[in-house]
PDB file of N, CA and C in Angstrom:
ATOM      1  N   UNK A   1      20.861 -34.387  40.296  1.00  0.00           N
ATOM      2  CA  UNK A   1      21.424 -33.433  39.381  1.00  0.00           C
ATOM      3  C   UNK A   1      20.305 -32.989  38.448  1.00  0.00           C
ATOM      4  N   UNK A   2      20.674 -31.661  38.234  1.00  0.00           N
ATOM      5  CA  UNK A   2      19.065 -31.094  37.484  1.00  0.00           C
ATOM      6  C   UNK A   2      19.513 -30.931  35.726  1.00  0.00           C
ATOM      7  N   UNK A   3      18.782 -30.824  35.166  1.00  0.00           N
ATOM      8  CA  UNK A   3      18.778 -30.860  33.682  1.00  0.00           C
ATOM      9  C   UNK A   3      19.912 -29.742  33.063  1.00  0.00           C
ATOM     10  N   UNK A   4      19.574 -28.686  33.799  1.00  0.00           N
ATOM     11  CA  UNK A   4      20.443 -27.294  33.689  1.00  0.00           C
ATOM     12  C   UNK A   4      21.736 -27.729  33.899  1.00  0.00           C
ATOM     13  N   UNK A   5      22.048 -27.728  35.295  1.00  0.00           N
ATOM     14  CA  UNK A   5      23.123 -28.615  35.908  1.00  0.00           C
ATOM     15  C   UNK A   5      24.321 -29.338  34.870  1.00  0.00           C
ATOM     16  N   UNK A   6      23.410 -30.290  34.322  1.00  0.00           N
ATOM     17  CA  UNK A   6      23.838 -31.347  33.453  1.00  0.00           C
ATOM     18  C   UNK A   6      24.484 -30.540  32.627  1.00  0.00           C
ATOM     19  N   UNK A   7      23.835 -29.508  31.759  1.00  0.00           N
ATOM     20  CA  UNK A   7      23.845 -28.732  30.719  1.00  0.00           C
ATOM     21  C   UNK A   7      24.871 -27.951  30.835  1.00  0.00           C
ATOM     22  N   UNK A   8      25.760 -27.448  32.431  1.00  0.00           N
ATOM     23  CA  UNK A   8      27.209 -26.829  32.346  1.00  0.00           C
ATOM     24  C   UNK A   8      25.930 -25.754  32.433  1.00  0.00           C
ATOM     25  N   UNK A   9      25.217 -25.094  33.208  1.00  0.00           N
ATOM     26  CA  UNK A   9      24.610 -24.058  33.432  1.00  0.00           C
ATOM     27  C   UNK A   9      24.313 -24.422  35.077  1.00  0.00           C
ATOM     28  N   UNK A  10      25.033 -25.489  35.788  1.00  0.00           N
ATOM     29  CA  UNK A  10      24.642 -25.305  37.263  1.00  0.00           C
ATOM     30  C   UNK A  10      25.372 -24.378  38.063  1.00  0.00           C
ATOM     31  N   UNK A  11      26.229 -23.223  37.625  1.00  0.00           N
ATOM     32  CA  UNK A  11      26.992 -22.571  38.116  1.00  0.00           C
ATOM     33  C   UNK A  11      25.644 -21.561  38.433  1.00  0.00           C
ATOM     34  N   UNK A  12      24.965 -21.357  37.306  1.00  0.00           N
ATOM     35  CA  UNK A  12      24.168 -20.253  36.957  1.00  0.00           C
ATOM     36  C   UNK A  12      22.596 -20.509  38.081  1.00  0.00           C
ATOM     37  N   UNK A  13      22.209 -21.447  38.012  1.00  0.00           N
ATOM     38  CA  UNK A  13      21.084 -21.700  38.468  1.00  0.00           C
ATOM     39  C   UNK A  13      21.668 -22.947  39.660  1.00  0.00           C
ATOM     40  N   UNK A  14      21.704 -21.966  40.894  1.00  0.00           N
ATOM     41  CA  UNK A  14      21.646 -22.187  42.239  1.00  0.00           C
ATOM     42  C   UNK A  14      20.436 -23.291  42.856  1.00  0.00           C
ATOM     43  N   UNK A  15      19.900 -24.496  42.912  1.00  0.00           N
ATOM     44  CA  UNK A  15      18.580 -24.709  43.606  1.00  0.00           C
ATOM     45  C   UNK A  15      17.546 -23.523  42.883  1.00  0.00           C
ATOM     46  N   UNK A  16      17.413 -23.413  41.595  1.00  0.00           N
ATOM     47  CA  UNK A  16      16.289 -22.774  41.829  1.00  0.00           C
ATOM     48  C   UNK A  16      15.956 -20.976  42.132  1.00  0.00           C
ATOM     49  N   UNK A  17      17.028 -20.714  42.165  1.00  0.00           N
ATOM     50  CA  UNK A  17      17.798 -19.093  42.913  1.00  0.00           C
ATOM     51  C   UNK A  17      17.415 -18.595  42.061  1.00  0.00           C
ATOM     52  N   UNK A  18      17.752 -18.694  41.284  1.00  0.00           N
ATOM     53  CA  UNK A  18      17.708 -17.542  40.164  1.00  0.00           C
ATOM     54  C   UNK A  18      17.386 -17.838  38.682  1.00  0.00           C
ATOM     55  N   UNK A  19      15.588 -17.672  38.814  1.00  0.00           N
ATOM     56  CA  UNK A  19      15.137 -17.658  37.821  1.00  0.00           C
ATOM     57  C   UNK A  19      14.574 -16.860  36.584  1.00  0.00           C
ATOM     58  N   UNK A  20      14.824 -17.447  36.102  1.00  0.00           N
ATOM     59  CA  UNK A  20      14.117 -16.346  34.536  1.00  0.00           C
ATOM     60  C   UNK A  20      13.060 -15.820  34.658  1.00  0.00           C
ATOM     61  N   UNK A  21      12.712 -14.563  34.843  1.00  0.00           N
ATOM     62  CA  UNK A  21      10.885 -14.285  34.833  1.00  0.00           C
ATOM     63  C   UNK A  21      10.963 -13.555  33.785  1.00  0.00           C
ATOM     64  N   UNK A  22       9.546 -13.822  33.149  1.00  0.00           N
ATOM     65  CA  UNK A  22       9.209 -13.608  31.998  1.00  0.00           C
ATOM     66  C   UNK A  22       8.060 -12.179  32.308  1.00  0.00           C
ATOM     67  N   UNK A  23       8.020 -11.286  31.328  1.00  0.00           N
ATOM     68  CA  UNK A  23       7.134 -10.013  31.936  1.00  0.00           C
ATOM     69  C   UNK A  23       5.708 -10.464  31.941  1.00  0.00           C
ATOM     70  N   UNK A  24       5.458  -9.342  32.740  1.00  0.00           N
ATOM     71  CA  UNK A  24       4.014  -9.921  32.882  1.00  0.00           C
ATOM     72  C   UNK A  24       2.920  -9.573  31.681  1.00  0.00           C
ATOM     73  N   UNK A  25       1.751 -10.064  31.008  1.00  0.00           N
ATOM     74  CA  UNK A  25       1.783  -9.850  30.177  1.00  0.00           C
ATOM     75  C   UNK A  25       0.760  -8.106  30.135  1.00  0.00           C
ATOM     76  N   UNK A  26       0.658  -7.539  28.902  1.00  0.00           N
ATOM     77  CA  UNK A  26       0.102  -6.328  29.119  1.00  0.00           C
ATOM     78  C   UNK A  26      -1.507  -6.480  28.040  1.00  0.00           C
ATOM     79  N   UNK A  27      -2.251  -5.488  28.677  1.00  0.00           N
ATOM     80  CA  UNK A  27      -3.835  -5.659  28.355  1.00  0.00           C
ATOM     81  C   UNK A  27      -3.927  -4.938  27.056  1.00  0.00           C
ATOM     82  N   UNK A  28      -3.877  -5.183  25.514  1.00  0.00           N
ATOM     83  CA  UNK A  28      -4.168  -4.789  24.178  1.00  0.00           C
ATOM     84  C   UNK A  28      -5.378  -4.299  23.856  1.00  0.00           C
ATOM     85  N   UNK A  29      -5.255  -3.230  23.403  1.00  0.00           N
ATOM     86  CA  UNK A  29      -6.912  -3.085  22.832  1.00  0.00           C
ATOM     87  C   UNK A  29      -6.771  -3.852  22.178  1.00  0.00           C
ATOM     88  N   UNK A  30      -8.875  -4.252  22.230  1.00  0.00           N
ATOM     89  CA  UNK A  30      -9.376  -4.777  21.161  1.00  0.00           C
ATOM     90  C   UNK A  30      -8.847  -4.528  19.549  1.00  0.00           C
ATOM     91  N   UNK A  31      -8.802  -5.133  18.600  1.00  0.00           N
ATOM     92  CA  UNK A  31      -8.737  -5.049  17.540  1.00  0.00           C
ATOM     93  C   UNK A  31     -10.075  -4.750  16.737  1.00  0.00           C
ATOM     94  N   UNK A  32      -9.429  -3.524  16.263  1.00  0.00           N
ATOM     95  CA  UNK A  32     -11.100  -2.965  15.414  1.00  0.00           C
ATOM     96  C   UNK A  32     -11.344  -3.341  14.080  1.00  0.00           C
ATOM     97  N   UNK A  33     -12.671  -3.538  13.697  1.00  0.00           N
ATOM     98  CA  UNK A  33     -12.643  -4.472  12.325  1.00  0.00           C
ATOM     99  C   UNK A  33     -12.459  -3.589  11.712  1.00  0.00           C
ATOM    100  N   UNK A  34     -11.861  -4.329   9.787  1.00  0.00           N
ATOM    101  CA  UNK A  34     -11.524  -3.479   9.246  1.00  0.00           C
ATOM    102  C   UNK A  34     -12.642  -2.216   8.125  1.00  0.00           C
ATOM    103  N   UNK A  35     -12.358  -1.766   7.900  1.00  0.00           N
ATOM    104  CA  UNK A  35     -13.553  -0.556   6.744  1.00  0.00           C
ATOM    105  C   UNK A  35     -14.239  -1.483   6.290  1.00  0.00           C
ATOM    106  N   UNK A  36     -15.632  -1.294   6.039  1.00  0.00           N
ATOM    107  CA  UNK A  36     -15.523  -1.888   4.542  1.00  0.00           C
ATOM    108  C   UNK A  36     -15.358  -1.279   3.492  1.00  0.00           C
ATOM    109  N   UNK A  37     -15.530  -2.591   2.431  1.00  0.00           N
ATOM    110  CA  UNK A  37     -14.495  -1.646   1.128  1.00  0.00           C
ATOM    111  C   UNK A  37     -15.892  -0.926   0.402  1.00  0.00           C
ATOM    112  N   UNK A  38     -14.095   0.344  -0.282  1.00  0.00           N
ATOM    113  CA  UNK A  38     -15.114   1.231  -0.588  1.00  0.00           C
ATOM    114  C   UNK A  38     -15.986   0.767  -2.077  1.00  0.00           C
ATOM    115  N   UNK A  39     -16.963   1.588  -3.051  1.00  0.00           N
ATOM    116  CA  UNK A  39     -17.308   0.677  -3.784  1.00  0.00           C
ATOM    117  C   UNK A  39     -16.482   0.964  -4.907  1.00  0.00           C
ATOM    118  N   UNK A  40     -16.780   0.084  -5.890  1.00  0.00           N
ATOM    119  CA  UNK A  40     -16.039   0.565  -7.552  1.00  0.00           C
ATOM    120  C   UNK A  40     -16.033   1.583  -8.150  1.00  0.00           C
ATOM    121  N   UNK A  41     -15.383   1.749  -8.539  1.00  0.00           N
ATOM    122  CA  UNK A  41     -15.490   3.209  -9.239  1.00  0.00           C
ATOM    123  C   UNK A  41     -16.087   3.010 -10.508  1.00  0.00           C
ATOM    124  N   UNK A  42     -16.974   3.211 -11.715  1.00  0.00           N
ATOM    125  CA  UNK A  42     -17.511   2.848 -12.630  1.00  0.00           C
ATOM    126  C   UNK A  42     -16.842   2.860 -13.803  1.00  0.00           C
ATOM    127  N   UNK A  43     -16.865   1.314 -14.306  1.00  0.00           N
ATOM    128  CA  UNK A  43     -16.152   1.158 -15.005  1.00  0.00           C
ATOM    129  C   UNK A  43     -16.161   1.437 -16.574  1.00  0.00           C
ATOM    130  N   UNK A  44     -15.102   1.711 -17.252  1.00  0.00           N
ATOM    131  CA  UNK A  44     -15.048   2.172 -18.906  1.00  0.00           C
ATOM    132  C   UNK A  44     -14.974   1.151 -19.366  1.00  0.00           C
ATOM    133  N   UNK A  45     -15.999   1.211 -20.254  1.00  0.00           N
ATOM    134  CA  UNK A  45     -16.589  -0.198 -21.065  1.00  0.00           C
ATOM    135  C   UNK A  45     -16.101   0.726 -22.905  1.00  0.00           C
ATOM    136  N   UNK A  46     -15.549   1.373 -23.029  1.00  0.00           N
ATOM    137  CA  UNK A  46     -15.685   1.959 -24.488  1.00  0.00           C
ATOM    138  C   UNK A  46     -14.801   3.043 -24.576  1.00  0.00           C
ATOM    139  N   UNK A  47     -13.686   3.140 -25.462  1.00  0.00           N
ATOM    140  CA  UNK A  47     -13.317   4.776 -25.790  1.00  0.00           C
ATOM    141  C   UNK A  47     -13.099   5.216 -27.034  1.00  0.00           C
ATOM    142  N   UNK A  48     -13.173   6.192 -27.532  1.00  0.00           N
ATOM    143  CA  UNK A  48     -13.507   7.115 -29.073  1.00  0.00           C
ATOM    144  C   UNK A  48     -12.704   7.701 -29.416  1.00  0.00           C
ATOM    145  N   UNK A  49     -11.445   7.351 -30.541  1.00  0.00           N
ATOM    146  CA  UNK A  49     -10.663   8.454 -30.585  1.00  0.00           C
ATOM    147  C   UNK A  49     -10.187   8.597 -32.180  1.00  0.00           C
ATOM    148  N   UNK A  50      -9.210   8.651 -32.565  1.00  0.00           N
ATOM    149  CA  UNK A  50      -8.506   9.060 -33.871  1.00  0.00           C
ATOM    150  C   UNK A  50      -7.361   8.278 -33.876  1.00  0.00           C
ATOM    151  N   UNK A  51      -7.018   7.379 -35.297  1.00  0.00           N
ATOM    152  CA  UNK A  51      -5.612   7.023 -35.169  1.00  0.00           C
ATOM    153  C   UNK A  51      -5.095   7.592 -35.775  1.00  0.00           C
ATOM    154  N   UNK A  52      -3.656   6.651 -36.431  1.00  0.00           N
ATOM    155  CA  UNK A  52      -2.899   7.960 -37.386  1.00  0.00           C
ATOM    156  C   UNK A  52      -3.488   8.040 -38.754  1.00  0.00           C
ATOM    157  N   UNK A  53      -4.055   7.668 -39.053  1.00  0.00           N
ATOM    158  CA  UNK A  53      -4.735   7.807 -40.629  1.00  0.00           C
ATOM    159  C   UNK A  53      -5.641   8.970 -40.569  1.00  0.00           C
ATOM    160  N   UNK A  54      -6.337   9.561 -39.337  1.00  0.00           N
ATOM    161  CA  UNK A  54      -7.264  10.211 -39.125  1.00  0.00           C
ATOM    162  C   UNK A  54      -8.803   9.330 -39.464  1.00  0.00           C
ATOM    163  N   UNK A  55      -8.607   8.440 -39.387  1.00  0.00           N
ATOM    164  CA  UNK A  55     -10.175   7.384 -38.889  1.00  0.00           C
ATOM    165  C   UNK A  55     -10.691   7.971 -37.374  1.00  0.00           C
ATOM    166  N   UNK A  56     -11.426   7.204 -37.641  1.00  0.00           N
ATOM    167  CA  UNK A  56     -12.181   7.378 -35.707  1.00  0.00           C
ATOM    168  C   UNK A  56     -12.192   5.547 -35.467  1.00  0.00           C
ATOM    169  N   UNK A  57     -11.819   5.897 -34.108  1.00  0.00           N
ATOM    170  CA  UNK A  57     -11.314   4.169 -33.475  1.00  0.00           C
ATOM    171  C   UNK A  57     -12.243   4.395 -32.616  1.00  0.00           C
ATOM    172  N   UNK A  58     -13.130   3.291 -32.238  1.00  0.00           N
ATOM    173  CA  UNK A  58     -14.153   2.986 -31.271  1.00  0.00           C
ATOM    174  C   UNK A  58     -13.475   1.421 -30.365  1.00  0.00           C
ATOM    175  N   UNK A  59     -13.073   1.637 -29.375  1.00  0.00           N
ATOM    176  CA  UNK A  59     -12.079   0.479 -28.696  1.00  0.00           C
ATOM    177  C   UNK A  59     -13.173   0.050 -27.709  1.00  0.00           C
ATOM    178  N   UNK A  60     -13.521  -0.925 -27.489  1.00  0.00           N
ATOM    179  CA  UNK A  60     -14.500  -2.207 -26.789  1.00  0.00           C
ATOM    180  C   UNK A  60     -13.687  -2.517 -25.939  1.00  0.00           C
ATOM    181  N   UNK A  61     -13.856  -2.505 -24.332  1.00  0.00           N
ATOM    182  CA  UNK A  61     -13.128  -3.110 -23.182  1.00  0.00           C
ATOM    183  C   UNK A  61     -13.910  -3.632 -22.407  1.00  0.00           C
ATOM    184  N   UNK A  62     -13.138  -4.978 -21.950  1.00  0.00           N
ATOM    185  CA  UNK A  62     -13.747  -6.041 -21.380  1.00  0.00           C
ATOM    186  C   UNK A  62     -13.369  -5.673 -19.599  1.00  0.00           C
ATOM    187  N   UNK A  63     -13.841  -6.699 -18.814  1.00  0.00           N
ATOM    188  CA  UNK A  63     -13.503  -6.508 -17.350  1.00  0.00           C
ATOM    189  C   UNK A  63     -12.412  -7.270 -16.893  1.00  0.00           C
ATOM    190  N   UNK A  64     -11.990  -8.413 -18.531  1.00  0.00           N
ATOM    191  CA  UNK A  64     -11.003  -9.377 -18.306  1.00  0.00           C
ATOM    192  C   UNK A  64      -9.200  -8.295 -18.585  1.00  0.00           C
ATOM    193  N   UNK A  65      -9.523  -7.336 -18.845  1.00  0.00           N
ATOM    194  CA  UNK A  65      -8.380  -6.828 -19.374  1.00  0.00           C
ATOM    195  C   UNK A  65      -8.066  -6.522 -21.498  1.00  0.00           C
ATOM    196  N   UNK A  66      -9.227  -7.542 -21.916  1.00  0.00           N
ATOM    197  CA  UNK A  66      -8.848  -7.247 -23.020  1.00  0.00           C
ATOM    198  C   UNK A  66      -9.988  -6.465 -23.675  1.00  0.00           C
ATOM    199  N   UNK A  67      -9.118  -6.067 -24.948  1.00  0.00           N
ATOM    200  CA  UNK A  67     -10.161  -5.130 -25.686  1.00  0.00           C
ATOM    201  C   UNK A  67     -10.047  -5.636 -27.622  1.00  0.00           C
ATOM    202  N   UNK A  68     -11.103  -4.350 -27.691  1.00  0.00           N
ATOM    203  CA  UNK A  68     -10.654  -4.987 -29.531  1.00  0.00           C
ATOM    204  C   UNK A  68     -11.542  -3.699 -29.625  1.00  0.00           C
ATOM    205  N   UNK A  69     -10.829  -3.277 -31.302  1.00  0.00           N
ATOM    206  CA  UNK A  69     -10.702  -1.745 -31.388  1.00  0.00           C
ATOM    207  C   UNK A  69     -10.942  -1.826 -32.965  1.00  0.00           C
ATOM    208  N   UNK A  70     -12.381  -1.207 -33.114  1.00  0.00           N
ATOM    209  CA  UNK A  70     -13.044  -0.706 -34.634  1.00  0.00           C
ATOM    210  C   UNK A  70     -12.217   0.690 -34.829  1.00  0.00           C
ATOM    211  N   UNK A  71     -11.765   0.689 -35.847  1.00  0.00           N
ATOM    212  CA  UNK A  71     -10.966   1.973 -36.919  1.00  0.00           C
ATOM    213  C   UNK A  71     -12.502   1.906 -38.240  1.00  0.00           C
ATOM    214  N   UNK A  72     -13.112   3.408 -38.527  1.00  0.00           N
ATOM    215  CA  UNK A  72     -13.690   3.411 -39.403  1.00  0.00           C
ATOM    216  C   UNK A  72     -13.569   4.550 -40.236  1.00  0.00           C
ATOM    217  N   UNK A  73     -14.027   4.861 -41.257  1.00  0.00           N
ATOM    218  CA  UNK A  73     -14.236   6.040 -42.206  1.00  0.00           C
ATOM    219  C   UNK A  73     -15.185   7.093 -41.586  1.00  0.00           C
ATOM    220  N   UNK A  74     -15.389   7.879 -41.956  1.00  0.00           N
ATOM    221  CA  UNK A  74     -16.721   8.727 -41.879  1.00  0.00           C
ATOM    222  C   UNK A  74     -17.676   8.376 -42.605  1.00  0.00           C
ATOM    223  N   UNK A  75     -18.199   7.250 -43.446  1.00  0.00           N
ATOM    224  CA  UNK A  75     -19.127   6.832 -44.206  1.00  0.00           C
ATOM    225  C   UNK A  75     -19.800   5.793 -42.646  1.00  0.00           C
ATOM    226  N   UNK A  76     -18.586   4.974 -42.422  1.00  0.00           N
ATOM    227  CA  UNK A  76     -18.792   3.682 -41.270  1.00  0.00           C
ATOM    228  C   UNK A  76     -19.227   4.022 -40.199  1.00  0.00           C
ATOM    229  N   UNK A  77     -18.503   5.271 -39.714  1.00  0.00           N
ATOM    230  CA  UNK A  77     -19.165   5.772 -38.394  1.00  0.00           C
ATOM    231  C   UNK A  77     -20.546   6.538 -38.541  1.00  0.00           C
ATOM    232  N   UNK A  78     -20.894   7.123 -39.763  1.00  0.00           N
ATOM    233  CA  UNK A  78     -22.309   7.554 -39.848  1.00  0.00           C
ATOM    234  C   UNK A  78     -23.350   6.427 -40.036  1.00  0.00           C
ATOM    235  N   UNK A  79     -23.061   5.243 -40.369  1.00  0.00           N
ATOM    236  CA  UNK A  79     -23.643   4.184 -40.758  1.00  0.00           C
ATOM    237  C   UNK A  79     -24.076   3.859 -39.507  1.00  0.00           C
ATOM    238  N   UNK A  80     -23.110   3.060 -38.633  1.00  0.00           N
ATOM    239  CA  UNK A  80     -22.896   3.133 -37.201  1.00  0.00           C
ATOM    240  C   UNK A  80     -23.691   3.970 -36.260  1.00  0.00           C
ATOM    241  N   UNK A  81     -23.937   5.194 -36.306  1.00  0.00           N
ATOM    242  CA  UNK A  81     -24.886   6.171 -35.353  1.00  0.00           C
ATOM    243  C   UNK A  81     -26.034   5.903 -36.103  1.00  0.00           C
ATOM    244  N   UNK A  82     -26.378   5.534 -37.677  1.00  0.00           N
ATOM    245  CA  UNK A  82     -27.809   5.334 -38.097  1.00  0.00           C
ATOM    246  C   UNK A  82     -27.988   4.279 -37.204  1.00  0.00           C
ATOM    247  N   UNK A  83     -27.446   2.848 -37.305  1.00  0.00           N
ATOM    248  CA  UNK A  83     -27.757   2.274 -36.695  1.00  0.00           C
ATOM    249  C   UNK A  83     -28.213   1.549 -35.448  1.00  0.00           C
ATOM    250  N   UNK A  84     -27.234   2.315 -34.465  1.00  0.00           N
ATOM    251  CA  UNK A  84     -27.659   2.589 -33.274  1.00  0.00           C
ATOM    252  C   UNK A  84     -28.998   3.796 -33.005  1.00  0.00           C
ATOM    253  N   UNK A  85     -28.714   4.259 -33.502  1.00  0.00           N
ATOM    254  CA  UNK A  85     -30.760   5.127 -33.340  1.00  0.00           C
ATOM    255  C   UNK A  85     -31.633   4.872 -33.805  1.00  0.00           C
ATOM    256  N   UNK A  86     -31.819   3.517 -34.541  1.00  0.00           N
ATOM    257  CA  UNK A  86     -32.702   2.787 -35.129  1.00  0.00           C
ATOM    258  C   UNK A  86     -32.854   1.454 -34.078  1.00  0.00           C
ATOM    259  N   UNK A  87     -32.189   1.853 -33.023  1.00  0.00           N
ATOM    260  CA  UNK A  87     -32.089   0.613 -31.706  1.00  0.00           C
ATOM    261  C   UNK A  87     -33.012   1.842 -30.665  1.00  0.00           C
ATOM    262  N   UNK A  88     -33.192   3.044 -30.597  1.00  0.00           N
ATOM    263  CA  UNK A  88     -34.319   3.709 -30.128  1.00  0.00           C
ATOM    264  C   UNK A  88     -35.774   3.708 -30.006  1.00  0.00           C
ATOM    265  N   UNK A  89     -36.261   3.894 -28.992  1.00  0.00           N
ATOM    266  CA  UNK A  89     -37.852   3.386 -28.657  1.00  0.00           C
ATOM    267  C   UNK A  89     -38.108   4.886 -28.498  1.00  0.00           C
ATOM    268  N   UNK A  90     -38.559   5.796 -29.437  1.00  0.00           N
ATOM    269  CA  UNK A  90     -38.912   7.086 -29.538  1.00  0.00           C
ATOM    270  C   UNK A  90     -40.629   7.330 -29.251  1.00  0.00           C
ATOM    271  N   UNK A  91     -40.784   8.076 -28.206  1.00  0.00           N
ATOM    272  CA  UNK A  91     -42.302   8.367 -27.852  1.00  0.00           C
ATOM    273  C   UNK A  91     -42.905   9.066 -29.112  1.00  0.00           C
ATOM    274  N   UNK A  92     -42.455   9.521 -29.745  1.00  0.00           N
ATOM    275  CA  UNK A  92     -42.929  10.990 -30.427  1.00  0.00           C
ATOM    276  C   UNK A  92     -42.962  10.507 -32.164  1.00  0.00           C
ATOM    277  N   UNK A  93     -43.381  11.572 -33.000  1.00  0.00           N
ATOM    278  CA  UNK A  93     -43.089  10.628 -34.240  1.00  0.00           C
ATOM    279  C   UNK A  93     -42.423  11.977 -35.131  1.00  0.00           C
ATOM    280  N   UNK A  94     -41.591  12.764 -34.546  1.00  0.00           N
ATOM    281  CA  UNK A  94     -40.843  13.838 -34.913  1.00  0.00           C
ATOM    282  C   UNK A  94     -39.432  13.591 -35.727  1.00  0.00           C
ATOM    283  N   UNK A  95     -39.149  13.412 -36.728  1.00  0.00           N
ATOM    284  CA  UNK A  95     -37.803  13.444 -37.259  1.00  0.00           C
ATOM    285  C   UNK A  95     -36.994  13.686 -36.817  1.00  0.00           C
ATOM    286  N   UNK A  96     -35.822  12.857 -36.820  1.00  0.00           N
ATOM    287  CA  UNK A  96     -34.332  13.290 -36.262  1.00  0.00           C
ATOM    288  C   UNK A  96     -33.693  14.718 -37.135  1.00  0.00           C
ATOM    289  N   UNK A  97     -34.268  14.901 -38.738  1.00  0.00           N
ATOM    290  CA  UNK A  97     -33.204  15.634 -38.923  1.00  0.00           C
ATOM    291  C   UNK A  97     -34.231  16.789 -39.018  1.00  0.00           C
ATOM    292  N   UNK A  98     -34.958  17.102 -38.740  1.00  0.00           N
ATOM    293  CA  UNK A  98     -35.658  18.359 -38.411  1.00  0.00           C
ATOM    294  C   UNK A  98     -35.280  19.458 -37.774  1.00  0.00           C
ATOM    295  N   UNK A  99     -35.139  20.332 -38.223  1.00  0.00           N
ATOM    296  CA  UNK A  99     -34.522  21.021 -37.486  1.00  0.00           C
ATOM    297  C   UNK A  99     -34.821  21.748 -36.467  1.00  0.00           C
ATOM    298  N   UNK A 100     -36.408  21.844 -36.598  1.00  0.00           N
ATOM    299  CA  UNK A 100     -37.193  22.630 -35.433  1.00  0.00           C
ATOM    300  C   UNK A 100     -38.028  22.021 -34.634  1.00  0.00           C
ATOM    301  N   UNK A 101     -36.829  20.414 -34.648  1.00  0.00           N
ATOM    302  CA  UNK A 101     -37.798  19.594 -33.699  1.00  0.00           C
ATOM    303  C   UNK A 101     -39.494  19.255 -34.375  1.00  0.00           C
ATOM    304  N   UNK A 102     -40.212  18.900 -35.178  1.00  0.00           N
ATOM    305  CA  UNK A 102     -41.329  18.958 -35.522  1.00  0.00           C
ATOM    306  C   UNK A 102     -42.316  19.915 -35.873  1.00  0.00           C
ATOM    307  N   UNK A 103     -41.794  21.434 -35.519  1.00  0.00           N
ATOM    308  CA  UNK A 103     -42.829  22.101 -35.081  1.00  0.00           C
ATOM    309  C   UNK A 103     -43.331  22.961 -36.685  1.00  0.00           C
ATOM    310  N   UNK A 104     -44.682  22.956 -36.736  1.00  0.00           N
ATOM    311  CA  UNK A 104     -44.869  23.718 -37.632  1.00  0.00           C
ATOM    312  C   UNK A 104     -44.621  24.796 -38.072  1.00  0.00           C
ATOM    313  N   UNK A 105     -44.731  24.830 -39.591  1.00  0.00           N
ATOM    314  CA  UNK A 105     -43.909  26.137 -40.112  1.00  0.00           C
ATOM    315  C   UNK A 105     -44.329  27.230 -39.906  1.00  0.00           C
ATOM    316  N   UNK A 106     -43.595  28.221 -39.435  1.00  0.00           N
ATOM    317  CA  UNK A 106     -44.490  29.307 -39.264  1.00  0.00           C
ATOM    318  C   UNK A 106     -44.770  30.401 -41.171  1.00  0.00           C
ATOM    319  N   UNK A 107     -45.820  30.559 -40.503  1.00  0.00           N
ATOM    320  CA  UNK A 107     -46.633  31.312 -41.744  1.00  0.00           C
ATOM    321  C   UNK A 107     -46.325  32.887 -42.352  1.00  0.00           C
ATOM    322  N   UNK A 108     -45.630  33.199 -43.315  1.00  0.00           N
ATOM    323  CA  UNK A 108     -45.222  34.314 -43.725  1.00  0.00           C
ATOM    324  C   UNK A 108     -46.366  35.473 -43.686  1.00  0.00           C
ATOM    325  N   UNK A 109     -45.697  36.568 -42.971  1.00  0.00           N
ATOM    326  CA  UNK A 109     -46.676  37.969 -43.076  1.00  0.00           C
ATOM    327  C   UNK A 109     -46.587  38.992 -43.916  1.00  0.00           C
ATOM    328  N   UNK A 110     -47.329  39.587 -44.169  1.00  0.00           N
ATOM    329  CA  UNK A 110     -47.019  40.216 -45.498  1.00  0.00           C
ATOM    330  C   UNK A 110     -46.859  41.581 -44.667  1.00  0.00           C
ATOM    331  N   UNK A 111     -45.924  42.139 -45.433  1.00  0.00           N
ATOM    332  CA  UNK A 111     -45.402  43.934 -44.619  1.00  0.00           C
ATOM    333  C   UNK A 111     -45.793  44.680 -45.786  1.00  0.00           C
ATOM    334  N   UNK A 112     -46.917  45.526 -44.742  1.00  0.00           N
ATOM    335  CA  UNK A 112     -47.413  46.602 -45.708  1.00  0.00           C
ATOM    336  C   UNK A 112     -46.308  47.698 -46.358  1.00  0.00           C
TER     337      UNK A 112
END
């Protein structure tokens, strides 16, 4: 007596008669690797804006998600740009507030 048999399925399976075939199997393409990734897009480290007081907010962002955000006057933020252009390695020895860039004055003509 066969296992099937036993199982109240020997009605079904004759000696062997009639078996289950399973399909045959079919040929897959290869699997193609994937892209690589594309690169970062460049990230914002800083943004400049106005709150409600009318200050100027200078907001500091990290890569962790957090930030922290200077609110200043117009005294603070001019202080602030002195100070950062005093972090400048200037070739030249021309004044910032010059207005013609360094250049000498030109010399008045007299109209006959």
């Amino acid at each position: 007596m066969s296992f099937l048999s036993f199982l109240g399925f020997g009605k079904m399976v004759e000696d062997g008669a009639k078996v289950l075939e399973f399909p045959k199997p079919k040929a897959v393409e290869p699997v193609q690797p994937p892209a690589p990734p594309k690169p970062k897009a460049p990230e914002e480290h800083y943004r400049v804006g106005f709150d409600s007081e009318g200050r100027t907010t200078l907001t500091l962002l990290t890569n962790y998600g957090s930030s922290m955000t200077l609110s200043m006057n117009r005294t603070a933020c001019e202080q602030l740009i002195r100070m950062l252009r005093a972090t400048y390695q200037d070739d030249d020895d021309t004044p910032d507030d010059d207005p013609d860039g360094g250049l000498p004055v030109p010399e008045e003509q007299k109209v006959a």
